[in-house]
C-alpha atoms as a PDB file:
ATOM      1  CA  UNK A   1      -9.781 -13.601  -4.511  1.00  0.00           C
ATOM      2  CA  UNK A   2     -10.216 -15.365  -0.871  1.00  0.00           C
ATOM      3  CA  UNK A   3      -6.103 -16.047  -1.071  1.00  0.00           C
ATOM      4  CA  UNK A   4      -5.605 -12.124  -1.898  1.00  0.00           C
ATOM      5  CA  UNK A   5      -8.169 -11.027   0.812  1.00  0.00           C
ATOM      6  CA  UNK A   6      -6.900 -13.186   3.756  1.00  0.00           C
ATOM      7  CA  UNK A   7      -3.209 -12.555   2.113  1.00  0.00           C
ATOM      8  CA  UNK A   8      -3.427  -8.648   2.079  1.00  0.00           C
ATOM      9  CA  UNK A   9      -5.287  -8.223   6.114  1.00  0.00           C
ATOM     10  CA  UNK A  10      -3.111 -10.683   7.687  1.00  0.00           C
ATOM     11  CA  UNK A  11       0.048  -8.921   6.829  1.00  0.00           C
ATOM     12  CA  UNK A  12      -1.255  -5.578   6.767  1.00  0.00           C
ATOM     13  CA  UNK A  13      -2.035  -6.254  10.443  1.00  0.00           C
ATOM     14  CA  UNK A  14       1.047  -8.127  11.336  1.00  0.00           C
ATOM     15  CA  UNK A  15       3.206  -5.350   9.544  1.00  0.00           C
ATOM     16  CA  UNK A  16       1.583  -2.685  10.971  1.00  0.00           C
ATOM     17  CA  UNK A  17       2.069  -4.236  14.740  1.00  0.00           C
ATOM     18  CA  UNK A  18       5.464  -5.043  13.900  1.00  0.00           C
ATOM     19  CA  UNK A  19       6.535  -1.659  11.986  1.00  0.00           C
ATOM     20  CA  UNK A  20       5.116   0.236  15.185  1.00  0.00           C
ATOM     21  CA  UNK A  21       6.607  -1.461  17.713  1.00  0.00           C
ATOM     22  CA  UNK A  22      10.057  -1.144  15.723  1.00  0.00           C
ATOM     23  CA  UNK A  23       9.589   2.747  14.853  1.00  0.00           C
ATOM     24  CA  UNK A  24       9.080   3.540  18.693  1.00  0.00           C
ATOM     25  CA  UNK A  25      11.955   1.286  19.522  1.00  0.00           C
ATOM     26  CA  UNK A  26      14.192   3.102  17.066  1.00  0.00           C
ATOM     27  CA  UNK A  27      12.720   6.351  18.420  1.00  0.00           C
ATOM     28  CA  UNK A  28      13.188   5.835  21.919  1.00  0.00           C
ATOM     29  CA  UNK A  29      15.629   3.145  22.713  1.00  0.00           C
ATOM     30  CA  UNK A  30      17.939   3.567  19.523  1.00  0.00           C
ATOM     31  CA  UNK A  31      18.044   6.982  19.406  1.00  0.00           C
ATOM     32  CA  UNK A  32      20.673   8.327  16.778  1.00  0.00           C
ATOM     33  CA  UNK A  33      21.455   4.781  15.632  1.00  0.00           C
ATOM     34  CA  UNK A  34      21.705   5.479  11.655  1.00  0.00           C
ATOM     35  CA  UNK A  35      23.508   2.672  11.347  1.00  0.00           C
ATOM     36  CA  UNK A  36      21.056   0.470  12.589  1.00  0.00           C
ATOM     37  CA  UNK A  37      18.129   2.371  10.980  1.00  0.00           C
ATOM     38  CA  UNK A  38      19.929   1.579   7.517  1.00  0.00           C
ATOM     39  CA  UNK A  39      20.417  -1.939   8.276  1.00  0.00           C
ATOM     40  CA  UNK A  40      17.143  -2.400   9.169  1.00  0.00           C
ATOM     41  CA  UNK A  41      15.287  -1.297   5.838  1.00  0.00           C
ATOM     42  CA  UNK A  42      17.864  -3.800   3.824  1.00  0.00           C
ATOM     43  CA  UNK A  43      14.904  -6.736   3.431  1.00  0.00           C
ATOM     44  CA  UNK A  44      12.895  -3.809   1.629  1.00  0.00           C
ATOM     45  CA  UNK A  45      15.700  -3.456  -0.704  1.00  0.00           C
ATOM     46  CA  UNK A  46      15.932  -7.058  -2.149  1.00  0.00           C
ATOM     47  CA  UNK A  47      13.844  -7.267  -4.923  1.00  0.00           C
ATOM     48  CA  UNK A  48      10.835  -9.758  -4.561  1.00  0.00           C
ATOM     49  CA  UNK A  49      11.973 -12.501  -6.486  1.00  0.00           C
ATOM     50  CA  UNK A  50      15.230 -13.088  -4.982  1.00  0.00           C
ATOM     51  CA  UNK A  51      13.283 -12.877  -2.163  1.00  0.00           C
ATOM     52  CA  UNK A  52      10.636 -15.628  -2.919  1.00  0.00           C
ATOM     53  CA  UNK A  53      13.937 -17.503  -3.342  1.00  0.00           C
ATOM     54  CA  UNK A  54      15.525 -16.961  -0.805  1.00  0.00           C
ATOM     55  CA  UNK A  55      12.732 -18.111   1.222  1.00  0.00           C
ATOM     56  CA  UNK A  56      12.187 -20.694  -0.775  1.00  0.00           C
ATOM     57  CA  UNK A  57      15.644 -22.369   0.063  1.00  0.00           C
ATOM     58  CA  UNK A  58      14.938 -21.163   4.185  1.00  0.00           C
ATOM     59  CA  UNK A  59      12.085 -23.186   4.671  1.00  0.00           C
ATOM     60  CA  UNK A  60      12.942 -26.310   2.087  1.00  0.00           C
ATOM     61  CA  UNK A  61      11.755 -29.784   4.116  1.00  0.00           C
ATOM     62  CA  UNK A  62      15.126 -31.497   4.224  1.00  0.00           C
ATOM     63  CA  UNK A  63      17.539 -28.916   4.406  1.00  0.00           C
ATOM     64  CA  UNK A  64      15.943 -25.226   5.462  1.00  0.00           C
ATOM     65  CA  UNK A  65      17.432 -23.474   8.200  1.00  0.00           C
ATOM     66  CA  UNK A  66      13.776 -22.913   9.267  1.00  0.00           C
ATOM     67  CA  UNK A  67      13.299 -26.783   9.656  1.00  0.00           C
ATOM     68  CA  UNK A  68      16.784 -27.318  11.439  1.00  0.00           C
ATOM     69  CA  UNK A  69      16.363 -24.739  14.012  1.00  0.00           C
ATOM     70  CA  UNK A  70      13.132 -26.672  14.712  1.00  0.00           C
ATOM     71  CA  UNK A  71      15.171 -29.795  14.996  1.00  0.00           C
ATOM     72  CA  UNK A  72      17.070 -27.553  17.674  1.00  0.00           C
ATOM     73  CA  UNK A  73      14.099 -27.851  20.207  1.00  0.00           C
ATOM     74  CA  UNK A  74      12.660 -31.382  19.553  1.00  0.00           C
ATOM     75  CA  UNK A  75      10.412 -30.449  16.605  1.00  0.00           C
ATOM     76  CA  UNK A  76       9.925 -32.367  13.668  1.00  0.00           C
ATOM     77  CA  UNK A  77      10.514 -30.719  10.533  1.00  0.00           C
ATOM     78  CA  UNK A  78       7.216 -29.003   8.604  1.00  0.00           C
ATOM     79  CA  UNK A  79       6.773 -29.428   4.751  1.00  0.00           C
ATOM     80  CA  UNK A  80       5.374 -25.928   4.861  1.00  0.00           C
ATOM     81  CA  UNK A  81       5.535 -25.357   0.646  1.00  0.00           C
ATOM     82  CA  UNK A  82       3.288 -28.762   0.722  1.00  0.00           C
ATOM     83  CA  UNK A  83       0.213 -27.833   2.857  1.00  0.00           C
ATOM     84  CA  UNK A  84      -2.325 -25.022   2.210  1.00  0.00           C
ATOM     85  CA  UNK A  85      -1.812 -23.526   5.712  1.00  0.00           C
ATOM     86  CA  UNK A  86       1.825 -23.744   5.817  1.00  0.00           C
ATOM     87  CA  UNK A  87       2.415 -22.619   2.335  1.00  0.00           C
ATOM     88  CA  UNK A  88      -0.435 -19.656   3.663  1.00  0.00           C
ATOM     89  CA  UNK A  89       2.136 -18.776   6.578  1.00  0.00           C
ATOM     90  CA  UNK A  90       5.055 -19.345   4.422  1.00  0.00           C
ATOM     91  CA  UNK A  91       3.883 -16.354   1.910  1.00  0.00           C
ATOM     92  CA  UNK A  92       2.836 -14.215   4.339  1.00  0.00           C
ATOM     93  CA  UNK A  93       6.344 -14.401   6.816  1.00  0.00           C
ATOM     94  CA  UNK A  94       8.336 -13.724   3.696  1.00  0.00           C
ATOM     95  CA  UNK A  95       5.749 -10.916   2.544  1.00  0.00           C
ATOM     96  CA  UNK A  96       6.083  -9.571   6.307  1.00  0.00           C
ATOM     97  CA  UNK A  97       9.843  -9.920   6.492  1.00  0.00           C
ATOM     98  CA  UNK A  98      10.327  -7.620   2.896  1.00  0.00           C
ATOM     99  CA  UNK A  99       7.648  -4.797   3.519  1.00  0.00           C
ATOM    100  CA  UNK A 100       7.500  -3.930   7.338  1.00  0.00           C
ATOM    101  CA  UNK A 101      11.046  -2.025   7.192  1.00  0.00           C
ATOM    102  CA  UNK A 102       8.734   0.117   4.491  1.00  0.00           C
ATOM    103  CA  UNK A 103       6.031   0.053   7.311  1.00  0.00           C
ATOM    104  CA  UNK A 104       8.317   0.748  10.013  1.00  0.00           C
ATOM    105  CA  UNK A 105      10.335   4.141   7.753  1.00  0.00           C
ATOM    106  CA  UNK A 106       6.626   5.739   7.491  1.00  0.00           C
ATOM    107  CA  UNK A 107       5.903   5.282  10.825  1.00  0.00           C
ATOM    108  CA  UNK A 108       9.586   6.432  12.103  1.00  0.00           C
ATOM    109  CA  UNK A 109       8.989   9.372  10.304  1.00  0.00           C
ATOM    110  CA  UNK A 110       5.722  10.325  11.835  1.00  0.00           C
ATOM    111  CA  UNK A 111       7.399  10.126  15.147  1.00  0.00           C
ATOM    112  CA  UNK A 112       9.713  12.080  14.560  1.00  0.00           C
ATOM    113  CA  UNK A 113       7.539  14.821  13.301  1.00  0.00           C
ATOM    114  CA  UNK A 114       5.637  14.848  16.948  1.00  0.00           C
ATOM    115  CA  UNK A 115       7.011  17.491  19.396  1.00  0.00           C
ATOM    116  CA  UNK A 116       8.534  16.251  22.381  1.00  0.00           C
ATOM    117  CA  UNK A 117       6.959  19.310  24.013  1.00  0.00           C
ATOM    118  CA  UNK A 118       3.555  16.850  24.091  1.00  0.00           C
ATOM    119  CA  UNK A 119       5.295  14.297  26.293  1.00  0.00           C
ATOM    120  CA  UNK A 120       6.683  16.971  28.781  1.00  0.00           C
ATOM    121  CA  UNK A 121       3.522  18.177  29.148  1.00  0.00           C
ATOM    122  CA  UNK A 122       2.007  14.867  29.690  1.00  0.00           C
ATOM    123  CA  UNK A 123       4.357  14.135  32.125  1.00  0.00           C
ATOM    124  CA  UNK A 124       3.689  17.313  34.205  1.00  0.00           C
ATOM    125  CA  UNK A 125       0.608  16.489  34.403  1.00  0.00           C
ATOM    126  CA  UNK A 126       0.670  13.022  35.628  1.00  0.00           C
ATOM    127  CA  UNK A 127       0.278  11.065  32.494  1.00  0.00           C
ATOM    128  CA  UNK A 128       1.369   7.594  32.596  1.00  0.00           C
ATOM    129  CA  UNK A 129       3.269   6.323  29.219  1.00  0.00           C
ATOM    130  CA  UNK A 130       0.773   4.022  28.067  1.00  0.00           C
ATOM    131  CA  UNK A 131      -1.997   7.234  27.914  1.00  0.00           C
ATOM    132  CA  UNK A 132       0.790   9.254  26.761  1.00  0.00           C
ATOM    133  CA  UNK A 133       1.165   6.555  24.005  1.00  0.00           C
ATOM    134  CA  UNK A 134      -2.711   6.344  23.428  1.00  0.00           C
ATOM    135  CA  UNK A 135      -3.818  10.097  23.532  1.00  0.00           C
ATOM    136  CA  UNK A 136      -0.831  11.798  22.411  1.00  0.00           C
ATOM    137  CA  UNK A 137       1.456   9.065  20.338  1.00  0.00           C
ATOM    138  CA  UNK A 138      -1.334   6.973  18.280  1.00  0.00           C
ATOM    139  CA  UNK A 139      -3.883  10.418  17.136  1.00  0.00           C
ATOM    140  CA  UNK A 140      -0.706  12.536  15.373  1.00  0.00           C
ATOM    141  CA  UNK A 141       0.100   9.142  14.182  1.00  0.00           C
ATOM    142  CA  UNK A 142      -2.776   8.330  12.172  1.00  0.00           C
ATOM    143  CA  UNK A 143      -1.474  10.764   8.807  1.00  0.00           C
ATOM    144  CA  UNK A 144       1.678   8.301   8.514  1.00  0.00           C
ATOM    145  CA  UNK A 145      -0.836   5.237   9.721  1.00  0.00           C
ATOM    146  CA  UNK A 146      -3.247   5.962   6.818  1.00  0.00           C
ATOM    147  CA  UNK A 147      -0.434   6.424   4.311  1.00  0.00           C
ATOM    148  CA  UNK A 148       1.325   3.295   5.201  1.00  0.00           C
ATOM    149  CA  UNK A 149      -1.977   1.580   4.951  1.00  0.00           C
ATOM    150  CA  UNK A 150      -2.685   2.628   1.711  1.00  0.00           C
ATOM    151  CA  UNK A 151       0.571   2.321   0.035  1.00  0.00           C
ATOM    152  CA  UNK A 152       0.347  -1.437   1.393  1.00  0.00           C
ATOM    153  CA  UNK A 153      -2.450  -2.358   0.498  1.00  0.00           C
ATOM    154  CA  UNK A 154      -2.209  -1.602  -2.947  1.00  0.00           C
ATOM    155  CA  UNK A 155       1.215  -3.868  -2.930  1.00  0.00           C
ATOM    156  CA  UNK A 156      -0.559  -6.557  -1.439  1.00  0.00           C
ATOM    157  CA  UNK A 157      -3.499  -6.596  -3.622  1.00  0.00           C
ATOM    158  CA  UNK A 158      -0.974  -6.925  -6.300  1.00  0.00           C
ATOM    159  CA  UNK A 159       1.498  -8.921  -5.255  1.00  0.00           C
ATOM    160  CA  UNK A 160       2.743 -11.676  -8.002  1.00  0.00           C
ATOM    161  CA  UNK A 161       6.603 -11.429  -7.635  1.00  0.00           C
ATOM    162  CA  UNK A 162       7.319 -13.115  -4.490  1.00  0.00           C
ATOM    163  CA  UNK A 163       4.351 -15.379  -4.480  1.00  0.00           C
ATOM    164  CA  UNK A 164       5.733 -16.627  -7.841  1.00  0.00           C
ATOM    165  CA  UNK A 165       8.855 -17.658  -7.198  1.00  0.00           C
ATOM    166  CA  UNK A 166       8.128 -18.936  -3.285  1.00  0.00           C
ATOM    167  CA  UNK A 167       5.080 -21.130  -4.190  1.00  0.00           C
ATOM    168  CA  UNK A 168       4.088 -20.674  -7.744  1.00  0.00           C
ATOM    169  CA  UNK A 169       0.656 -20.306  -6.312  1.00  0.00           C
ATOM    170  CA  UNK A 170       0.569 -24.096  -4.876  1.00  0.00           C
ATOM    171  CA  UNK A 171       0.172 -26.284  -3.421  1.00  0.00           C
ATOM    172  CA  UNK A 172      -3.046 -26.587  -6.137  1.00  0.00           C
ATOM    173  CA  UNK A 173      -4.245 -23.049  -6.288  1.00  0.00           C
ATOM    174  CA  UNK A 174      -4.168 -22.396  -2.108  1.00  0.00           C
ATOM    175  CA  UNK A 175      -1.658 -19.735  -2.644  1.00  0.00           C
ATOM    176  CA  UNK A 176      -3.172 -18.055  -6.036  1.00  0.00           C
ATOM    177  CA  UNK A 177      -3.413 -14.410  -5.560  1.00  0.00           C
ATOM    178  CA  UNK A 178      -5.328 -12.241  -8.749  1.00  0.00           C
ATOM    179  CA  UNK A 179      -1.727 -11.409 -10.102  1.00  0.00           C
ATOM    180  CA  UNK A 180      -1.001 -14.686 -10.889  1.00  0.00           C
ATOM    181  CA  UNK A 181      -3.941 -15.878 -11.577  1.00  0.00           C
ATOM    182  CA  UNK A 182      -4.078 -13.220 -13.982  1.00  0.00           C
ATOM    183  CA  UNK A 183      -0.574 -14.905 -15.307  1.00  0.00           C
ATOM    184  CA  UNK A 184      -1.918 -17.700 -15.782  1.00  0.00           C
ATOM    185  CA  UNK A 185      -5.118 -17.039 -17.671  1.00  0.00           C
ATOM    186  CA  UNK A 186      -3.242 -15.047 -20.079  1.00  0.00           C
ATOM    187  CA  UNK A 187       0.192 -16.899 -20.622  1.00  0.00           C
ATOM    188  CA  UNK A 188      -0.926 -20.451 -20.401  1.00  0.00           C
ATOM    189  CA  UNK A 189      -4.382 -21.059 -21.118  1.00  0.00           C
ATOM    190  CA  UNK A 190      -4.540 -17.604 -23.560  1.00  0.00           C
ATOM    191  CA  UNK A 191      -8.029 -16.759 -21.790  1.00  0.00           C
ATOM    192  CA  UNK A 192      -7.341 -12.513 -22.586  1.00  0.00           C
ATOM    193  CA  UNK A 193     -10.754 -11.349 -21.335  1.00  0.00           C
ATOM    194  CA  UNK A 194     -10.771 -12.957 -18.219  1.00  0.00           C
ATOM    195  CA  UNK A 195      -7.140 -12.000 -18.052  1.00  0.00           C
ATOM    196  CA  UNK A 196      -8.205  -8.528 -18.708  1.00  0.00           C
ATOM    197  CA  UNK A 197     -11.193  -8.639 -16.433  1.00  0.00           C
ATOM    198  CA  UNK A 198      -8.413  -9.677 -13.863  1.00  0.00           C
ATOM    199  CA  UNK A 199      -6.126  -6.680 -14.271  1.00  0.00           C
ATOM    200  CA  UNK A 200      -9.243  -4.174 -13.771  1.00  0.00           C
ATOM    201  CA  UNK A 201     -10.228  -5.475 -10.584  1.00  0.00           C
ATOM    202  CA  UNK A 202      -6.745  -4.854  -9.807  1.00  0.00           C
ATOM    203  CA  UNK A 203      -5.663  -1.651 -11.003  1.00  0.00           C
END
């Protein structure tokens, strides 16, 4: 339950930073770039378990191309499947990498919905972009906000899939969310009520 908690408002935050920051940049910047918009939701189309592997074989110890770009700048290579904290980080930047493009399309679309007719009038009347951002951009943001917030946090609370194939919910039980430990109860130790007990919390 700690591993799902910490798990589920650690990415939640990081994806909804990260999904933001690429909406408006798509917005404003990219304007018009389809091409670019489609490219960027392609992590949300792998499914999760050839994602757990993939990033399983991008952060192996000896030959990762996580651990040799490190060797690029000096630093020694990090066992990061074998530790608590990096097999922690390890879950969450895959979990990040698959679900902000989801993040990000929500958000996108709330932008798009607000008029640019706000802005105009913000700038006629002095308002500098950050305020703009904060009174105008943020409050007709919060429908697509809450809905990405919800929608994620239900995946996160049951994510098994990715977790599963990326650490198998090692090293020891560090990275053990309730879906697999739900797995586990049921399929290998044949505990069914606690396995059951398991699935209500999370349904």
């Amino acid at each position: 339950l700690s591993f799902t908690l910490r798990f589920t408002l650690v990415c939640i935050t990081l994806e909804m930073l990260i999904g933001l920051g690429l909406a408006l940049l798509l917005r404003r910047v990219l304007r018009g770039g389809t091409v670019l918009r489609t490219i960027s939701i392609f992590p949300y189309m792998i499914a999760p378990i050839a994602t757990g592997q993939m990033w399983r074989l991008l952060l192996n110890l000896d030959y990762g191309i996580v651990n040799l770009s490190l060797g690029l700048f000096l630093i020694p290579p990090v066992n990061w499947l074998a530790s608590n904290t990096g097999a922690f980080w390890a879950t969450v930047i895959a979990q990040i990498w698959k679900s902000t493009p989801f993040v990000m399309l929500i958000l996108l679309a709330g932008l798009q919905s607000i008029s640019e007719d706000y802005y105009e009038a913000a700038i006629v009347d002095g308002a500098s972009s950050f305020r703009a951002f904060w009174y105008i951009t943020l409050p007709l943001l919060i429908p697509s906000i809450t809905l990405a917030l919800v929608f994620e946090t239900i995946f996160k609370l049951r994510v098994f899939d990715l977790v599963i194939t990326l650490t198998g919910g090692g090293p020891g039980k560090a990275t053990t969310p309730l879906g697999v430990m739900l797995q586990q109860n049921y399929f290998k130790t044949y505990e069914a009520g606690f396995a059951s007990a398991i699935s209500v919390v999370i349904s």
